[in-house]
C-alpha atoms as a PDB file:
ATOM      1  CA  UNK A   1      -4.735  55.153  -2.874  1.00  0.00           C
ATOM      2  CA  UNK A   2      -1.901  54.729  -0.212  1.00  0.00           C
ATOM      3  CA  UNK A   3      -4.740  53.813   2.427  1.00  0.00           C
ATOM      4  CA  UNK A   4      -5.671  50.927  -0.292  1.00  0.00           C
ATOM      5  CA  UNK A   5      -2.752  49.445  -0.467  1.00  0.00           C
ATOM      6  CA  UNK A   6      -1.874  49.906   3.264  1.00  0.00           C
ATOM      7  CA  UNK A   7      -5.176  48.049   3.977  1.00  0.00           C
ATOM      8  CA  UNK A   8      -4.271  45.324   1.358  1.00  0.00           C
ATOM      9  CA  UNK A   9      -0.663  44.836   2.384  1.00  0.00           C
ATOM     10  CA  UNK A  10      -2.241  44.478   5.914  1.00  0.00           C
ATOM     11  CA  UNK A  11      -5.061  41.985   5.014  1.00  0.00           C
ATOM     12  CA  UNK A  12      -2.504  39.780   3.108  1.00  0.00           C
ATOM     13  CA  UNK A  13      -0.013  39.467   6.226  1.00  0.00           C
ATOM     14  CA  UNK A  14      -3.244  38.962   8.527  1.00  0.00           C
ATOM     15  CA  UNK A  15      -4.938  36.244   5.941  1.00  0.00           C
ATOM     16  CA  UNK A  16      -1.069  34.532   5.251  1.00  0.00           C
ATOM     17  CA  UNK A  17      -0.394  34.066   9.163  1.00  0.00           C
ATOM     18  CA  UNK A  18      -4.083  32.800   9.114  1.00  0.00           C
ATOM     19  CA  UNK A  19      -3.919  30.490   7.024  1.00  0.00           C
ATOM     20  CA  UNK A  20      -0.047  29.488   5.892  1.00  0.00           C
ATOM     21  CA  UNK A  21       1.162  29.347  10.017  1.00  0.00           C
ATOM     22  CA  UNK A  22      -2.011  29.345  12.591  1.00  0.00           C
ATOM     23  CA  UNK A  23      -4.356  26.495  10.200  1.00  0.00           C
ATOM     24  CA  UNK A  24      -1.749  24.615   9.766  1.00  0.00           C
ATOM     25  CA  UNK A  25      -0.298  24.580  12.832  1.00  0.00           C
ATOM     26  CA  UNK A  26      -3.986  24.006  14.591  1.00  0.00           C
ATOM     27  CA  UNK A  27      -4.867  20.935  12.161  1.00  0.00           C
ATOM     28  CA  UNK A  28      -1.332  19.103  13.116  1.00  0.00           C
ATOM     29  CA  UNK A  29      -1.746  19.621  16.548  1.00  0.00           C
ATOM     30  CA  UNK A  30      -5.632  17.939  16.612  1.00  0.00           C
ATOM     31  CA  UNK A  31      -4.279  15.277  14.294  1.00  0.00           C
ATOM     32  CA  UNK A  32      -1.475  14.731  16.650  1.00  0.00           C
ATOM     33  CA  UNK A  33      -3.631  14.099  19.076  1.00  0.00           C
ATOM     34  CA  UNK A  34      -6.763  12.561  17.852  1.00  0.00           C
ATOM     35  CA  UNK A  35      -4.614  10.452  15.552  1.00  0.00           C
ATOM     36  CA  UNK A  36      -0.902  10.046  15.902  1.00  0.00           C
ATOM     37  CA  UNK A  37      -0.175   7.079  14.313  1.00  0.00           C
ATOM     38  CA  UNK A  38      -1.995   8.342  10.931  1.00  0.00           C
ATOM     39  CA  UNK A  39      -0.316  11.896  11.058  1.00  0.00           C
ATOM     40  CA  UNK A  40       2.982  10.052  11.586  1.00  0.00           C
ATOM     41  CA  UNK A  41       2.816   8.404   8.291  1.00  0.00           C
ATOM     42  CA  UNK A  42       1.419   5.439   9.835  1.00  0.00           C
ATOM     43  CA  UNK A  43       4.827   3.806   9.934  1.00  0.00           C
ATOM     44  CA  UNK A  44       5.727   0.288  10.784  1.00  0.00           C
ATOM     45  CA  UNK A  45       8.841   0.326  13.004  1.00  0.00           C
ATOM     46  CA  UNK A  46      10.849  -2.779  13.643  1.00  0.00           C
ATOM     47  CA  UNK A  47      13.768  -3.091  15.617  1.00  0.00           C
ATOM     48  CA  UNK A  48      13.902   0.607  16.369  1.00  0.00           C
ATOM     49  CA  UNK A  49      13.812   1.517  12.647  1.00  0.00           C
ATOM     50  CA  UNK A  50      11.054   2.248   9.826  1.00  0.00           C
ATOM     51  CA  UNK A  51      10.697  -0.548   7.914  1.00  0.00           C
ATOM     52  CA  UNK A  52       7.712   1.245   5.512  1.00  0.00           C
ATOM     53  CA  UNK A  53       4.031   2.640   6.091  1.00  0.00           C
ATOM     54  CA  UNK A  54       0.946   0.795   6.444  1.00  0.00           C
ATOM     55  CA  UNK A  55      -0.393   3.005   3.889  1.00  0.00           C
ATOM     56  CA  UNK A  56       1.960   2.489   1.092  1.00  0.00           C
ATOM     57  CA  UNK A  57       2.599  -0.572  -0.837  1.00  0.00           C
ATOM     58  CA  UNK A  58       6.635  -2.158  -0.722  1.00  0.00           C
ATOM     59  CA  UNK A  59       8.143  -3.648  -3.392  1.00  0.00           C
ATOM     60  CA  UNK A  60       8.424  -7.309  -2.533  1.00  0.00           C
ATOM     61  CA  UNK A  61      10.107 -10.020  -5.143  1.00  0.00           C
ATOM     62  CA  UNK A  62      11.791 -13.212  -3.044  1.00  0.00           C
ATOM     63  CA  UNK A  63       9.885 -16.356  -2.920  1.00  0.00           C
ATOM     64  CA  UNK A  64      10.149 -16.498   0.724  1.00  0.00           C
ATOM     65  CA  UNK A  65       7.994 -13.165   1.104  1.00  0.00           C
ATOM     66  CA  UNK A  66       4.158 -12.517  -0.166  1.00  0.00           C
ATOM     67  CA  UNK A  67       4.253 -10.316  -3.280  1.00  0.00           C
ATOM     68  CA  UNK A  68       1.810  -7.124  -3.330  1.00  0.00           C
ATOM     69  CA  UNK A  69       0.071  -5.685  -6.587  1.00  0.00           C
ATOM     70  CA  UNK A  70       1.557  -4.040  -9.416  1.00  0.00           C
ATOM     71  CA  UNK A  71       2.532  -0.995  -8.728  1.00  0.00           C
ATOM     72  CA  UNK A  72       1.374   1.852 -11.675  1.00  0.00           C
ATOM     73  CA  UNK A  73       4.209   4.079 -10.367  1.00  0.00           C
ATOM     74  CA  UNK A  74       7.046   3.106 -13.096  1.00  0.00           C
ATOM     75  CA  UNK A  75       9.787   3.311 -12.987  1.00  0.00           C
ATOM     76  CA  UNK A  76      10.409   2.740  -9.988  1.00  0.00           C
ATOM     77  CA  UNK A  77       8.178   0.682  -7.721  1.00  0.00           C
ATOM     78  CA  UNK A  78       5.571   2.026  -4.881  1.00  0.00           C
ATOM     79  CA  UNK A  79       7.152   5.540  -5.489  1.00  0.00           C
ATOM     80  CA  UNK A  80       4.684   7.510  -3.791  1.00  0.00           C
ATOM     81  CA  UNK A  81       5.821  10.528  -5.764  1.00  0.00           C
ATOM     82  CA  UNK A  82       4.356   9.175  -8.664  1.00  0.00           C
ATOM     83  CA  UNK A  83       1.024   7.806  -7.418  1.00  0.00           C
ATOM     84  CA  UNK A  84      -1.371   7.532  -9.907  1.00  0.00           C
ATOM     85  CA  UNK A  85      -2.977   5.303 -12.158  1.00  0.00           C
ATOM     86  CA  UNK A  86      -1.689   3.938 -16.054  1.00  0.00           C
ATOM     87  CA  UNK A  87      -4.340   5.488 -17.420  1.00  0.00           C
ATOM     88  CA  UNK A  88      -4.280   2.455 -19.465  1.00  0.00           C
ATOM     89  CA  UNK A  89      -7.987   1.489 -20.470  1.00  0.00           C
ATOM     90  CA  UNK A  90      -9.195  -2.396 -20.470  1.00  0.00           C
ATOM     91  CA  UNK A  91      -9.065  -1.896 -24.576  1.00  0.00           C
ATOM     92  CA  UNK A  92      -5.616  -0.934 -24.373  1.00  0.00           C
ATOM     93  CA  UNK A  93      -3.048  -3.304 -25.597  1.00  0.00           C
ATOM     94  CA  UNK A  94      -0.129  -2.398 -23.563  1.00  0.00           C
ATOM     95  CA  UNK A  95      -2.992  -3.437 -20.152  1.00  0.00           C
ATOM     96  CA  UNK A  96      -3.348  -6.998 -21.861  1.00  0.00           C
ATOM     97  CA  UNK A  97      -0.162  -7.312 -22.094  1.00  0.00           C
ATOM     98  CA  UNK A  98       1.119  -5.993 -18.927  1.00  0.00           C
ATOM     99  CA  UNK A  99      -1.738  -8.343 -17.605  1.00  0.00           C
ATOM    100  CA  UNK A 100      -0.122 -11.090 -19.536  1.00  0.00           C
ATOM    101  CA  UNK A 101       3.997 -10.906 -18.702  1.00  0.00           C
ATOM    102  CA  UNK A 102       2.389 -10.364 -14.689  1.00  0.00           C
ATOM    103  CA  UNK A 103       0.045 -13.767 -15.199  1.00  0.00           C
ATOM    104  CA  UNK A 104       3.674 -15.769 -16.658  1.00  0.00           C
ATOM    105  CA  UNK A 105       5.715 -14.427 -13.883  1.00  0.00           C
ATOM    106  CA  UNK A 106       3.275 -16.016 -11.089  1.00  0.00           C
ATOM    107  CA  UNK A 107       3.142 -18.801 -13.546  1.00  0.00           C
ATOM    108  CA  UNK A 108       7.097 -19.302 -13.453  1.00  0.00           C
ATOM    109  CA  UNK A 109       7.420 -18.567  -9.762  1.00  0.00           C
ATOM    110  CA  UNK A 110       5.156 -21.161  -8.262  1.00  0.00           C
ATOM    111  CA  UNK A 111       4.341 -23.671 -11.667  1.00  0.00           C
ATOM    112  CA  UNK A 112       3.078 -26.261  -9.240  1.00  0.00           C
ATOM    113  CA  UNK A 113      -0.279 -23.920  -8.375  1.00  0.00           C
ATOM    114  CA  UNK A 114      -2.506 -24.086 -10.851  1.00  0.00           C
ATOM    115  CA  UNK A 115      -5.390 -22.305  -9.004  1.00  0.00           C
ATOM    116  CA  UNK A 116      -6.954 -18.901 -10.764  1.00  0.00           C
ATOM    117  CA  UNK A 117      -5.249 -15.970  -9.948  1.00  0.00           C
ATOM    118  CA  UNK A 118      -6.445 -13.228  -8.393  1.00  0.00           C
ATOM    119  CA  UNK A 119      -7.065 -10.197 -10.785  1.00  0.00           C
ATOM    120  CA  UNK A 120      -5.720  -7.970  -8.080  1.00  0.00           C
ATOM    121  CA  UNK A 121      -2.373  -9.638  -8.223  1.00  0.00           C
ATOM    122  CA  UNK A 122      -1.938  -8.673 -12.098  1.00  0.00           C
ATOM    123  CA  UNK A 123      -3.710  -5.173 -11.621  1.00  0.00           C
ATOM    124  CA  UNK A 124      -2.553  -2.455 -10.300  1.00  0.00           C
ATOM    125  CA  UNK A 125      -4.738  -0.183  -7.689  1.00  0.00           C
ATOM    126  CA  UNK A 126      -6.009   3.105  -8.734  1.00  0.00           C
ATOM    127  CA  UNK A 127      -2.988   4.725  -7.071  1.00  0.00           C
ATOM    128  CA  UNK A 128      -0.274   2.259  -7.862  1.00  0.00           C
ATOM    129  CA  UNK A 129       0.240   2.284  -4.259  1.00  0.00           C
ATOM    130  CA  UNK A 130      -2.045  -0.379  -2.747  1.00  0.00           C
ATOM    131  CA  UNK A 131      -0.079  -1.657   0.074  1.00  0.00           C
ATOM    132  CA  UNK A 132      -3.116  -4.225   0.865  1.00  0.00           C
ATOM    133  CA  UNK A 133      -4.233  -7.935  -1.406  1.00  0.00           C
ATOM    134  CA  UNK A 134      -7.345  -9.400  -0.749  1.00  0.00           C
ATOM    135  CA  UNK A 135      -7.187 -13.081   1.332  1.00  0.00           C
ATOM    136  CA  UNK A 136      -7.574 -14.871  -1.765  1.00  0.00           C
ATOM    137  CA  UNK A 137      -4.684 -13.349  -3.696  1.00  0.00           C
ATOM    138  CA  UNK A 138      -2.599 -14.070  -0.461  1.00  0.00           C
ATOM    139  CA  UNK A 139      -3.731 -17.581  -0.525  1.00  0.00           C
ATOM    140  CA  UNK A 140      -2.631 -17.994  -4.035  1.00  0.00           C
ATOM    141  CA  UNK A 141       0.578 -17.549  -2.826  1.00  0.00           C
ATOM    142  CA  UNK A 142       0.823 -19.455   0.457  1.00  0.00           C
ATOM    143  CA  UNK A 143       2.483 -22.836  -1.427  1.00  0.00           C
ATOM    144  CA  UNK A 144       4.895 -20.571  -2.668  1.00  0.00           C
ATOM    145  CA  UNK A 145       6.052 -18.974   0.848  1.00  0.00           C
ATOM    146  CA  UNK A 146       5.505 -21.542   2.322  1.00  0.00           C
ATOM    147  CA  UNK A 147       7.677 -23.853   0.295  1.00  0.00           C
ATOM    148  CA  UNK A 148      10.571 -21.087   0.485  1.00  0.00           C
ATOM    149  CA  UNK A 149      10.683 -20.952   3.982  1.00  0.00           C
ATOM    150  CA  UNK A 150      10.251 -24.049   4.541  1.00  0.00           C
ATOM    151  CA  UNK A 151       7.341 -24.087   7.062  1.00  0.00           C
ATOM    152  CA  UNK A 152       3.843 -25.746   6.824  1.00  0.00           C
ATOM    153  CA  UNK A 153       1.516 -24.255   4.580  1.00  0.00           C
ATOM    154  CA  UNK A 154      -0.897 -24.292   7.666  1.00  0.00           C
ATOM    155  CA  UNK A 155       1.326 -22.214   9.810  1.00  0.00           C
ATOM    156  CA  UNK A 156       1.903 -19.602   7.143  1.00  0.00           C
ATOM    157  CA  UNK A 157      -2.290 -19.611   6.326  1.00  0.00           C
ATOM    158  CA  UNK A 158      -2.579 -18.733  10.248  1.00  0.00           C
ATOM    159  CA  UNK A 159      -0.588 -15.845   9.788  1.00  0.00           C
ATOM    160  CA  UNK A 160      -2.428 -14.981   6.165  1.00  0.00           C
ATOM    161  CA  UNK A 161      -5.674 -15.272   8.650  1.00  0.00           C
ATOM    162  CA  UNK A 162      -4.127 -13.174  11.577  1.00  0.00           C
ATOM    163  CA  UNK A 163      -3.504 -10.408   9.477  1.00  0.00           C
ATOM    164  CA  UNK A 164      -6.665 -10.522   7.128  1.00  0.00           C
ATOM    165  CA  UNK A 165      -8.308  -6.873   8.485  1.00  0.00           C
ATOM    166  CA  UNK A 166     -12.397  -6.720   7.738  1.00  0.00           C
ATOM    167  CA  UNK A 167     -14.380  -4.228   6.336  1.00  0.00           C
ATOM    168  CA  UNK A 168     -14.424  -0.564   7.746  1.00  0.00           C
ATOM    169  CA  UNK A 169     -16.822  -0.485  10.391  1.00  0.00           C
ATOM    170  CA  UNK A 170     -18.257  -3.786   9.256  1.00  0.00           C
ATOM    171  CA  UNK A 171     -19.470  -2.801   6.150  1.00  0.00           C
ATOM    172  CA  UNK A 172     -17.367  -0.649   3.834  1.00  0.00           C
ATOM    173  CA  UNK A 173     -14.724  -2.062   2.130  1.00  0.00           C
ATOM    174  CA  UNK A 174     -13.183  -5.574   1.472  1.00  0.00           C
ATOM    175  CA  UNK A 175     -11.311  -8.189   3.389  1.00  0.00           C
ATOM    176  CA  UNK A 176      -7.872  -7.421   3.150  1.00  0.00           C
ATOM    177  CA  UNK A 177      -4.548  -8.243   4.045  1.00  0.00           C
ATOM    178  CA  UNK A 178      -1.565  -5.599   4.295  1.00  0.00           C
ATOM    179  CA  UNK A 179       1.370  -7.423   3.074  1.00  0.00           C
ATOM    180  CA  UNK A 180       4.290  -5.222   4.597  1.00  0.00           C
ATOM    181  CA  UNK A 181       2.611  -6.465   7.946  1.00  0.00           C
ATOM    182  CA  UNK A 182       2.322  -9.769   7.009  1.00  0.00           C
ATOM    183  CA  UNK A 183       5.464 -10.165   5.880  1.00  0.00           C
ATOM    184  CA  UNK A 184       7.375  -8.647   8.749  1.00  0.00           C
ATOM    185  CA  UNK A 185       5.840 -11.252  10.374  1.00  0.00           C
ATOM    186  CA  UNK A 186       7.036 -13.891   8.672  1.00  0.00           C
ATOM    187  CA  UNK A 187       9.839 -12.937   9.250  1.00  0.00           C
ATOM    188  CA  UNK A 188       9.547 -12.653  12.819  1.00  0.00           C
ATOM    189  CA  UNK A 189       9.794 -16.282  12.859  1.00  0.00           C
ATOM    190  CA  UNK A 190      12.836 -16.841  12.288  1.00  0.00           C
END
């Protein structure tokens, strides 16, 4: 019985450094340095400081910037805590109307544009963390920006354009465009 145990107590240290310490370690160290920028966070640094992750969606709400989608993560916005979906199915009341106070606010912030809106600017992703909107949703919002910041529509469409990414190795995926990115750019006109 002693021998048992003795064997047992010796497996589990053996199989914890395995795999708690020595996996670990092994799989940072390859992701380190096959992919630093992903195992970093993929983080966006500006002036010497974070300013978000290319992976996770930032709440946005001035005029002067592009707005991302709905985030699912209530309360608070792009938590990343609380990623996941509403579970809210298209039957569900509380969606359509969701749907409904998202399609007025667009409405109120740019009443002038009276061009469809994008479903994925009313939706939120299945994560509540989509940090990306496709072109079209970012073109639904170029008047707006555009008219905040008082530039040309044109100029602010050739950034839209210059940060529109394609579709993973030219055929998975959709156009999109990240709008932390985009935005930081914007404001590197200043």
């Amino acid at each position: 019985m002693r021998q048992h145990l003795k064997t047992a107590a010796a497996m589990l240290l053996l199989w914890s450094i395995a795999t708690g310490i020595a996996y670990p370690l092994l799989v940072t160290g390859i992701a380190q340095i096959a992919f630093p920028f992903q195992a970093n966070g993929s983080l966006i640094v500006q002036d010497g400081k974070p300013a978000g992750s290319a992976l996770i969606g930032q709440p946005f709400s001035g005029p002067q910037y592009f707005w991302g989608r709905p985030s699912a993560t209530a309360p608070m916005p792009y938590n990343a805590a609380a990623s996941g979906d509403s579970n809210l199915g298209p039957a569900n009341p509380a969606l359509a109307e969701a749907v409904k106070a998202r399609i007025q606010a667009l409405k109120d912030a740019n009443p002038h544009n009276t061009a469809p809106i994008p479903v994925d600017l009313v939706t939120a992703s299945a994560s509540g963390l989509d940090p990306h909107i496709s072109p079209a949703a970012a073109e639904y919002q170029v008047e707006r920006v555009a008219r905040a910041r008082r530039l040309p529509p044109e100029k602010v469409r050739e950034l839209v354009k210059k940060h529109t990414a394609g579709r993973q190795l030219g055929v998975l995926g959709e156009l999109r465009v990240n709008v932390l990115q985009l935005n930081l750019a914007l404001d590197a006109l200043r």
